[in-house]
N, C-alpha and C. Protein backbone atom coordinates (compact mmCIF):
# COMPACT_ATOMS: atom_id res chain seq x y z
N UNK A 1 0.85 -1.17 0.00
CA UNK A 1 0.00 0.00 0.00
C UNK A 1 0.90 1.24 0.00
N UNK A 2 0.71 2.51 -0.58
CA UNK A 2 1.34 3.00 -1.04
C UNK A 2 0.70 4.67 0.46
N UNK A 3 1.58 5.31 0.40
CA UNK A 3 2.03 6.25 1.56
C UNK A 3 0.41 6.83 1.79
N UNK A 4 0.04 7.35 0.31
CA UNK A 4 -1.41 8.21 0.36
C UNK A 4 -2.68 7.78 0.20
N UNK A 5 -2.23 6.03 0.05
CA UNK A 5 -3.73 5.18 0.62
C UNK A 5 -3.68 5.28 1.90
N UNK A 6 -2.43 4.79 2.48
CA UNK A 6 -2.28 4.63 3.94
C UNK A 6 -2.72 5.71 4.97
N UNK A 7 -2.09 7.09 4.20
CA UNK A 7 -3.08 8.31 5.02
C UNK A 7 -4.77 8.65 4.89
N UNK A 8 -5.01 7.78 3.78
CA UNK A 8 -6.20 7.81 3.40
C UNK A 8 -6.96 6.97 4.71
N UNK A 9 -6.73 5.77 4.47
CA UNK A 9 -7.74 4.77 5.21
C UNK A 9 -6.90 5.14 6.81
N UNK A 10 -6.69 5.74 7.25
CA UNK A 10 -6.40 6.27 8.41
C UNK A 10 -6.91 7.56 8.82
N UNK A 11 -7.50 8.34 8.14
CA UNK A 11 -8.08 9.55 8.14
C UNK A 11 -9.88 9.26 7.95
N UNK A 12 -9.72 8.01 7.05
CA UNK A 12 -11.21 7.34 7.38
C UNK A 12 -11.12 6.72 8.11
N UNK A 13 -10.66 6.27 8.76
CA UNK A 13 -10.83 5.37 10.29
C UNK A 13 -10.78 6.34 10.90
N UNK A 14 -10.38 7.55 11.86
CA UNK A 14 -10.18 8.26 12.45
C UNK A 14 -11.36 8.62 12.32
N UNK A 15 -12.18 9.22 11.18
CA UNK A 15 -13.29 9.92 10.66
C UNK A 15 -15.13 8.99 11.53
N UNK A 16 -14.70 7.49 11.00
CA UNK A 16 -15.42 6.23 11.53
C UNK A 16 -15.66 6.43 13.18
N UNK A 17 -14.57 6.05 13.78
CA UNK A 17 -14.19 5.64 14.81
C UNK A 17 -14.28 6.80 16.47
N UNK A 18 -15.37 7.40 16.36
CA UNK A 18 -15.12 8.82 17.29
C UNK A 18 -15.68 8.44 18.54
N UNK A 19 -15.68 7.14 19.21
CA UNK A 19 -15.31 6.63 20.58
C UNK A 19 -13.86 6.58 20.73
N UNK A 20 -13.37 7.05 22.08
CA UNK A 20 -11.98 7.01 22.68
C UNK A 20 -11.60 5.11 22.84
N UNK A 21 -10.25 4.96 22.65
CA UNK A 21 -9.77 3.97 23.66
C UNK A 21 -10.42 3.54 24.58
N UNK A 22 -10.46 4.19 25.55
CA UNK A 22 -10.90 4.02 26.45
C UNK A 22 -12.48 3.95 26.83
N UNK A 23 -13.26 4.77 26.09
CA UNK A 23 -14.64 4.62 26.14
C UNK A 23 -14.86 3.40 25.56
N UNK A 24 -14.43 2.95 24.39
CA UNK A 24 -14.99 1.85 23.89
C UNK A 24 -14.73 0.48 24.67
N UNK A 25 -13.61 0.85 25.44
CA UNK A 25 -12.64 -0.88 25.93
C UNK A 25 -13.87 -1.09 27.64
N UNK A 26 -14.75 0.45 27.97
CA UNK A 26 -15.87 0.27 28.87
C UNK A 26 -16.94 -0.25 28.70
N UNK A 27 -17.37 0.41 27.23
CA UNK A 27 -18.61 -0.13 26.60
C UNK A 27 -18.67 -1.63 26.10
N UNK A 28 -17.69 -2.28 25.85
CA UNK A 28 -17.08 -3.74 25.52
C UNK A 28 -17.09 -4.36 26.73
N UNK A 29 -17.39 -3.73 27.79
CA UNK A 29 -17.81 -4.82 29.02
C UNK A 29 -18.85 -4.55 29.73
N UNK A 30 -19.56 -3.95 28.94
CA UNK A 30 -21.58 -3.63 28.95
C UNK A 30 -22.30 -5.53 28.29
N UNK A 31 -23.27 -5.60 29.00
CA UNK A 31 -24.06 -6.35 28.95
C UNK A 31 -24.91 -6.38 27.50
N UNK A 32 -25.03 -4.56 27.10
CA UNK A 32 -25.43 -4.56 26.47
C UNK A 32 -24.61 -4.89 24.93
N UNK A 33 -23.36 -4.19 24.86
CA UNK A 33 -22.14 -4.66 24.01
C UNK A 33 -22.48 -6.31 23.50
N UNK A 34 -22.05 -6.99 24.63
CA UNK A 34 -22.33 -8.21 24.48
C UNK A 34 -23.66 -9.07 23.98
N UNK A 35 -24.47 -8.03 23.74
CA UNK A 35 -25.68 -8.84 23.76
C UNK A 35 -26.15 -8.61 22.32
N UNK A 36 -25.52 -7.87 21.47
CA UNK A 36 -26.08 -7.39 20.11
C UNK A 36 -24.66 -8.03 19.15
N UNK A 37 -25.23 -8.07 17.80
CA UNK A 37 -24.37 -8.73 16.51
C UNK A 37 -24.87 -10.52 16.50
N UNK A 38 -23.89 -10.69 15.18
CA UNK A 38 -24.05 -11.36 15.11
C UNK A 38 -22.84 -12.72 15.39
N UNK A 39 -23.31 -13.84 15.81
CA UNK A 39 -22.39 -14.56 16.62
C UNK A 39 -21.67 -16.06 15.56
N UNK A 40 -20.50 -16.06 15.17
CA UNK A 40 -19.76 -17.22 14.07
C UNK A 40 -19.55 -18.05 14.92
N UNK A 41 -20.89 -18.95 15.72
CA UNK A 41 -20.40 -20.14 16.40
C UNK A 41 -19.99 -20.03 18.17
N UNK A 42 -19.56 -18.95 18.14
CA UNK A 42 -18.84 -18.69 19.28
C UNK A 42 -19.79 -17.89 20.07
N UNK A 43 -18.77 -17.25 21.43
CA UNK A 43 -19.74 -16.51 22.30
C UNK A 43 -19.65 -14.70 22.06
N UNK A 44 -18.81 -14.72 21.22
CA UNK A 44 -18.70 -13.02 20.84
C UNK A 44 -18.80 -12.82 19.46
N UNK A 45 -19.66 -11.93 19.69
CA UNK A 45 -20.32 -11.52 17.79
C UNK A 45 -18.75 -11.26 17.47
N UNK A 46 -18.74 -11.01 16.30
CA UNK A 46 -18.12 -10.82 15.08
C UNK A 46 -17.95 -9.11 15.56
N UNK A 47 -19.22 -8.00 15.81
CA UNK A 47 -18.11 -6.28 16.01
C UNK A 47 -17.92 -6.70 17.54
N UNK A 48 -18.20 -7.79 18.18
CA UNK A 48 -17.50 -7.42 19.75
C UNK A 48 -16.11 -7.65 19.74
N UNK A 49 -15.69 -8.50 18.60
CA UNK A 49 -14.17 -8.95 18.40
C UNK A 49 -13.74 -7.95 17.62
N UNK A 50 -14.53 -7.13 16.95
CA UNK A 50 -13.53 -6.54 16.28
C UNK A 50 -13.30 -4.83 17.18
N UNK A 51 -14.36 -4.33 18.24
CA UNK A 51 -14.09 -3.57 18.58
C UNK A 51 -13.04 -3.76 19.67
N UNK A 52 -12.53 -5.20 20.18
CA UNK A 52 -11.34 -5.17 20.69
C UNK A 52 -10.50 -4.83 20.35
N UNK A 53 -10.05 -5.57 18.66
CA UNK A 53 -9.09 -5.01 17.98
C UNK A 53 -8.97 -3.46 17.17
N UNK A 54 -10.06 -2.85 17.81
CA UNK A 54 -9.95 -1.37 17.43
C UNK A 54 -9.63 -0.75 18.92
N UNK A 55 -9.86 -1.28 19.87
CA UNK A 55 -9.11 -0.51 20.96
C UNK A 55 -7.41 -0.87 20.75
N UNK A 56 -6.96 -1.79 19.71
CA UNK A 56 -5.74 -1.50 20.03
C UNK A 56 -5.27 -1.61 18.84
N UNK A 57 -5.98 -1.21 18.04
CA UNK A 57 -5.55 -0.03 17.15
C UNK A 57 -5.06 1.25 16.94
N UNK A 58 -6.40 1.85 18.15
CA UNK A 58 -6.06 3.12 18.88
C UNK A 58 -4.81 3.23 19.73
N UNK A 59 -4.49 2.49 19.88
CA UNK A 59 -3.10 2.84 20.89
C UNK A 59 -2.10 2.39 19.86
N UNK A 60 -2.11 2.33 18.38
CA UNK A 60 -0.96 2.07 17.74
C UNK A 60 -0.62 2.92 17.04
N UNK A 61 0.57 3.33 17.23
CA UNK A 61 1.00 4.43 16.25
C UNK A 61 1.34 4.03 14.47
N UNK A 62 0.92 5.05 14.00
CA UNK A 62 0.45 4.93 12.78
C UNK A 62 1.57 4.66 11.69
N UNK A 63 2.71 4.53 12.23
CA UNK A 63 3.71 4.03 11.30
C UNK A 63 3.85 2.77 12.04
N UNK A 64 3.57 1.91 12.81
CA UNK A 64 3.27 0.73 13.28
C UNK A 64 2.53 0.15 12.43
N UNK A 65 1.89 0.37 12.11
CA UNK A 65 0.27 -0.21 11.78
C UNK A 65 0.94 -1.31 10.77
N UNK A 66 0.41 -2.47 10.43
CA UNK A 66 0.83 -3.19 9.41
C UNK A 66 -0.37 -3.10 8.45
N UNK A 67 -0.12 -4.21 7.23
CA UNK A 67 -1.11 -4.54 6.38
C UNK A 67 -2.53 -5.08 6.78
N UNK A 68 -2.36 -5.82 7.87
CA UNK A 68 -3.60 -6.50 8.25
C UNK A 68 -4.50 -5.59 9.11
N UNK A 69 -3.70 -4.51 9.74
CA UNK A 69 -4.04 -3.88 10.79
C UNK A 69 -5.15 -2.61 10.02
N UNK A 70 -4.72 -2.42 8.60
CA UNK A 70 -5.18 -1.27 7.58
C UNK A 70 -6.07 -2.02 6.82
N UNK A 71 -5.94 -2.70 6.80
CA UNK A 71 -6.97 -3.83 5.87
C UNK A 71 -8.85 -3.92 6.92
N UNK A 72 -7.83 -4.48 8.37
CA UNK A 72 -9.25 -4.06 9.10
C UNK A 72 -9.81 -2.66 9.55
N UNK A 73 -9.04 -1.67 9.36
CA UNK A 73 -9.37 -0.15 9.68
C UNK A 73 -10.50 -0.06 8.36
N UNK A 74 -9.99 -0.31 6.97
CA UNK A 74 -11.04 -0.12 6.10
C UNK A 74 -12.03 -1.26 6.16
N UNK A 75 -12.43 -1.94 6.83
CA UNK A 75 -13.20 -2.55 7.23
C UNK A 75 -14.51 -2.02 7.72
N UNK A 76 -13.68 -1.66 9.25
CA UNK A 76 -14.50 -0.68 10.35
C UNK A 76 -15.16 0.15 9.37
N UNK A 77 -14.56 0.78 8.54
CA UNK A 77 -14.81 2.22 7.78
C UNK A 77 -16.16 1.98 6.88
N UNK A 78 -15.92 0.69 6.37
CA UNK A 78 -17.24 0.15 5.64
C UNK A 78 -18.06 -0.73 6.31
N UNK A 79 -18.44 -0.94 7.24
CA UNK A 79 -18.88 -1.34 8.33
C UNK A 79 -19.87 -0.11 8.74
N UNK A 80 -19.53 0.88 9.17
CA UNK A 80 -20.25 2.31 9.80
C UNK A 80 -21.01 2.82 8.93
N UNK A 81 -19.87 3.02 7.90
CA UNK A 81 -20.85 3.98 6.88
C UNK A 81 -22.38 2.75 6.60
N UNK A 82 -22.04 1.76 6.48
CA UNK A 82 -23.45 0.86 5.80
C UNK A 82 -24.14 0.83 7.05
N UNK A 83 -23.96 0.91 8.22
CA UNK A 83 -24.62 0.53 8.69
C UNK A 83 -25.40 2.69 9.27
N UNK A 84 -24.45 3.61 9.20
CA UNK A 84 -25.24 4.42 9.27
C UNK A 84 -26.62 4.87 8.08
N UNK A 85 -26.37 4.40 7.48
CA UNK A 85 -27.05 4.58 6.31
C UNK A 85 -28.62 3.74 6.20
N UNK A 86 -28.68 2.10 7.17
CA UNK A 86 -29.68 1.99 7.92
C UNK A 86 -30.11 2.29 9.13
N UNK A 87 -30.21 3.44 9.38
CA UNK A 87 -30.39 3.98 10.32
C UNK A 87 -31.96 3.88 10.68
N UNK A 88 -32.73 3.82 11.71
CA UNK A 88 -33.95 3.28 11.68
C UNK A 88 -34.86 4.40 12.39
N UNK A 89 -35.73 4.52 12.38
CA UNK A 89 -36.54 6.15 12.93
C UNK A 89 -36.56 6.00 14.06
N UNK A 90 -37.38 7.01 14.47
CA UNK A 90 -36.97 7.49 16.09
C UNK A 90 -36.02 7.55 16.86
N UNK A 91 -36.33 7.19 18.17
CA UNK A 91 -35.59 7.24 19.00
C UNK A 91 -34.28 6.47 19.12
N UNK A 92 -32.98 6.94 18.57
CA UNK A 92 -32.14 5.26 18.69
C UNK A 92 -31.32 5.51 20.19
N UNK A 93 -31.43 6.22 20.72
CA UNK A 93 -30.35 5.71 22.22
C UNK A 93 -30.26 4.61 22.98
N UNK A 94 -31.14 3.49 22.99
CA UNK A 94 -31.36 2.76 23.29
C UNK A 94 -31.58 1.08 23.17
N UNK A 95 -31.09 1.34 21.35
CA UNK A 95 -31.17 0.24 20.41
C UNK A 95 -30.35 -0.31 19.77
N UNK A 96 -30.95 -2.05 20.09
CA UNK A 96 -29.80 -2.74 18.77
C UNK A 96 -28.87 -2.27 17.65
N UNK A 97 -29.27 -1.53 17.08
CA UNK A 97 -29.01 -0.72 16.43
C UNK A 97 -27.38 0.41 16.91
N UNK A 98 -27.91 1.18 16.96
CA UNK A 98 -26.60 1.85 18.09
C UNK A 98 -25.69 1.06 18.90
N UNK A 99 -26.08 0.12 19.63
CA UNK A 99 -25.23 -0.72 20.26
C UNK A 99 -24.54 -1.34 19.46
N UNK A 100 -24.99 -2.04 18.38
CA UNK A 100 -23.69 -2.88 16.96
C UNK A 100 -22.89 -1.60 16.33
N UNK A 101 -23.28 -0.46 16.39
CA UNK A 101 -22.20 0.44 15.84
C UNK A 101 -21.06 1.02 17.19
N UNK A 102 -21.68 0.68 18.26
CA UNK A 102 -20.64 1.36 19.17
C UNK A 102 -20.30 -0.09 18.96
N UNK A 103 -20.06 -1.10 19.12
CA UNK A 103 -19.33 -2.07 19.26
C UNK A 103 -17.94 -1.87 17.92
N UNK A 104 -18.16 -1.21 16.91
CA UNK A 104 -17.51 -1.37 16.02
C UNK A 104 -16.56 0.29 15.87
N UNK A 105 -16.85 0.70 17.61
CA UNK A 105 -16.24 1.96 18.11
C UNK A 105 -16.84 3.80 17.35
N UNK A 106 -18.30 3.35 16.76
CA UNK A 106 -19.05 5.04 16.14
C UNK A 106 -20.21 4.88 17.34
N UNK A 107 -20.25 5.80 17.89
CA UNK A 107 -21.49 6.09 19.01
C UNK A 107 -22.14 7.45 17.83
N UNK A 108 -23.40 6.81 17.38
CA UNK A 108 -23.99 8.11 16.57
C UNK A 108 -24.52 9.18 17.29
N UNK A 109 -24.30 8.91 18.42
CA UNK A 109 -25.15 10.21 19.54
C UNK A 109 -23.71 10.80 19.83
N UNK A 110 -22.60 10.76 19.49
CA UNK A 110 -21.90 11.58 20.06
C UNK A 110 -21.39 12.58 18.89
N UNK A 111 -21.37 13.76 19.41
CA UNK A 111 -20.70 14.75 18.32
C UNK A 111 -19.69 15.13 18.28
């Protein structure tokens, strides 16, 4: 990958991703976290695993980052956007919905 993809899909992850470190690695040990997505067999959906590996993402500095590590950042990135885009009426603070996107580290209630 070449220097100005790499700032690319890092500026969209950054863009994606506007839970802290730390907020998200709290919300990942909510009941509720755990209780939404969808599950490959196992006991943790598919964004509860991956918002682990976006908390430590966040703590990697960006000339660290490898191929696999950018590969799943544009992931996340297409992950949010599709899923903001079903966004469902009313009230969402409280819904399935919101909860699978904070798992994947976008809280849409936050500005």
């Amino acid at each position: 990958m070449n220097a100005d993809d790499r700032d690319q899909t890092c500026r969209d992850f950054a863009e994606a991703v506007n839970m802290t470190a730390s907020t998200l690695e709290k919300w990942l040990d909510t009941d509720d976290s755990r209780a939404v997505g969808q599950k490959d067999g196992g006991h943790e959906s598919t964004g509860h695993a991956s918002g682990r590996r976006i908390v430590g993402l966040l703590h990697t500095k960006k000339a660290d980052l490898g191929d696999d590590d950018l590969a799943h950042m544009r992931k996340v990135v297409g992950y949010v956007h599709r899923h903001l885009a079903q966004r469902p009426s009313g009230d969402i603070t409280d819904t399935p919905w919101r909860y699978s996107l904070m798992n994947w580290g976008h809280d849409p209630l936050h500005r």
